[in-house]
C-alpha atoms as a PDB file:
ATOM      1  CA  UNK A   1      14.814   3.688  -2.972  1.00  0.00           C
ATOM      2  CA  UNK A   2      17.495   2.348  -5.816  1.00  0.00           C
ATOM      3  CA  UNK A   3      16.188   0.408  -8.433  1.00  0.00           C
ATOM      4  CA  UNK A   4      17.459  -2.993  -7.309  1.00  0.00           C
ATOM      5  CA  UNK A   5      15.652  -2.391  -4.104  1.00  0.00           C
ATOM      6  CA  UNK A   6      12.543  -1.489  -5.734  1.00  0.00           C
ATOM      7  CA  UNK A   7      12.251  -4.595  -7.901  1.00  0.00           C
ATOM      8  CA  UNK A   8      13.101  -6.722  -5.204  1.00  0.00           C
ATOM      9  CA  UNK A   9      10.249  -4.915  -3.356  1.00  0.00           C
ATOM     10  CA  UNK A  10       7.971  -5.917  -7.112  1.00  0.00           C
ATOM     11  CA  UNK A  11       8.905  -9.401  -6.507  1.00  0.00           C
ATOM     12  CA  UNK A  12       8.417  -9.847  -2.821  1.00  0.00           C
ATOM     13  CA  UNK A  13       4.720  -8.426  -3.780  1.00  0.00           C
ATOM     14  CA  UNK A  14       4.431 -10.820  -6.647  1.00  0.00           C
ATOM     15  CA  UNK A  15       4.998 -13.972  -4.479  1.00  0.00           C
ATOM     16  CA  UNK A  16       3.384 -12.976  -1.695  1.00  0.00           C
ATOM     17  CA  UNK A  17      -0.140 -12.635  -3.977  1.00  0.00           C
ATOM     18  CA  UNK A  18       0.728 -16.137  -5.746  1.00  0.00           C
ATOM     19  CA  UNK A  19       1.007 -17.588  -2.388  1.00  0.00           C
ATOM     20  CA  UNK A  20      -2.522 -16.772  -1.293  1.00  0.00           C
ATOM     21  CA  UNK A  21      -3.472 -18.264  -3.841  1.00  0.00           C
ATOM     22  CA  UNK A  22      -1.511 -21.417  -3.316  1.00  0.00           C
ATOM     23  CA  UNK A  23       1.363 -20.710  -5.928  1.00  0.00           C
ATOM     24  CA  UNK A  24       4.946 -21.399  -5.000  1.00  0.00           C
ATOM     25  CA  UNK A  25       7.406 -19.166  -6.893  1.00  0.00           C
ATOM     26  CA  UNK A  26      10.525 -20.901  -7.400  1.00  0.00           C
ATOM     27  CA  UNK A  27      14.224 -19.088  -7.501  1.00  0.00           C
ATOM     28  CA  UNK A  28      13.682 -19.354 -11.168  1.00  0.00           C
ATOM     29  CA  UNK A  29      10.533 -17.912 -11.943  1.00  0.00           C
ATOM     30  CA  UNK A  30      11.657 -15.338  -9.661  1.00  0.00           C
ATOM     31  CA  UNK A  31      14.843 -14.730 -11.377  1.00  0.00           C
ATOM     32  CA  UNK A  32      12.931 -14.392 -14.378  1.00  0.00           C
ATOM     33  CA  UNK A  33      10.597 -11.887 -13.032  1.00  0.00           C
ATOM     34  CA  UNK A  34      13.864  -9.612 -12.508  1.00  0.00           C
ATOM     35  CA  UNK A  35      15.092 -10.125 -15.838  1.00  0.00           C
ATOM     36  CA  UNK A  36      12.105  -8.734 -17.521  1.00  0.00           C
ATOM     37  CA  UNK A  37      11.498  -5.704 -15.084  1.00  0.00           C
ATOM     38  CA  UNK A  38      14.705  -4.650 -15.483  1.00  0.00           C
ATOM     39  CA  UNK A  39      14.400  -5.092 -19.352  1.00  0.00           C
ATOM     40  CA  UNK A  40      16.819  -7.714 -19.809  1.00  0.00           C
ATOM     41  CA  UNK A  41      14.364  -9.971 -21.231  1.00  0.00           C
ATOM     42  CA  UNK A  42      10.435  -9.628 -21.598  1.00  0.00           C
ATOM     43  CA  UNK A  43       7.504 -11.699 -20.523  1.00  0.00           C
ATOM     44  CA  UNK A  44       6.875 -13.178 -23.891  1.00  0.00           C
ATOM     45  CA  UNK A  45       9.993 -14.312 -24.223  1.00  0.00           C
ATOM     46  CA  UNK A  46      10.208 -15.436 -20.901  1.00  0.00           C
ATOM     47  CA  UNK A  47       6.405 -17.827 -21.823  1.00  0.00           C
ATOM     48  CA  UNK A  48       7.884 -18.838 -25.058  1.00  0.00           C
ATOM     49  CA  UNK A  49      11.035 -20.571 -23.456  1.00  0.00           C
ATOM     50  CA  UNK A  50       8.557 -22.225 -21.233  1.00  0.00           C
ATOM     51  CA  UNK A  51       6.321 -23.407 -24.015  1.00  0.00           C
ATOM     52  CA  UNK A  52       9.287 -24.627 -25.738  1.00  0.00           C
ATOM     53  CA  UNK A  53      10.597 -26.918 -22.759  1.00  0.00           C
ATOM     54  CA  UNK A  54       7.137 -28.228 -22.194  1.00  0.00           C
ATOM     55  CA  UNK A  55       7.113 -29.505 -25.526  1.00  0.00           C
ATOM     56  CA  UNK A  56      10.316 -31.066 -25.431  1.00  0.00           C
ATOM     57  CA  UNK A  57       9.073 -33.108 -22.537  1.00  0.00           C
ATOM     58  CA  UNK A  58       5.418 -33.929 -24.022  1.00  0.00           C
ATOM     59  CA  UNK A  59       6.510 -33.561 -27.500  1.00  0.00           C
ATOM     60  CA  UNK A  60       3.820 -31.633 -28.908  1.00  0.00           C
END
């Protein structure tokens, strides 16, 4: 199995246990997910940009 295939495989797995538990992964977070298992970005990056827009909105 290539590696594309096999992260695609990672992600499949990854939504499929948020949705039992009633967590919708969008394109995005998805995306995202690829980007750090193929070490083009990392996770704490990835919650840092997410912190950062939340407190844009709610300005804390």
């Amino acid at each position: 199995m290539n590696k594309f295939k096999e992260i695609d495989e990672k992600v499949k797995q990854i939504n499929g246990s948020m949705a039992q538990e009633g967590m919708v992964l969008t394109k995005e977070i998805k995306e995202n997910i690829k980007k750090c298992l193929m070490g083009q970005s990392t996770t704490e990056k990835e919650c840092q940009k997410v912190i950062e827009r939340y407190k844009k909105i709610y300005g804390r």
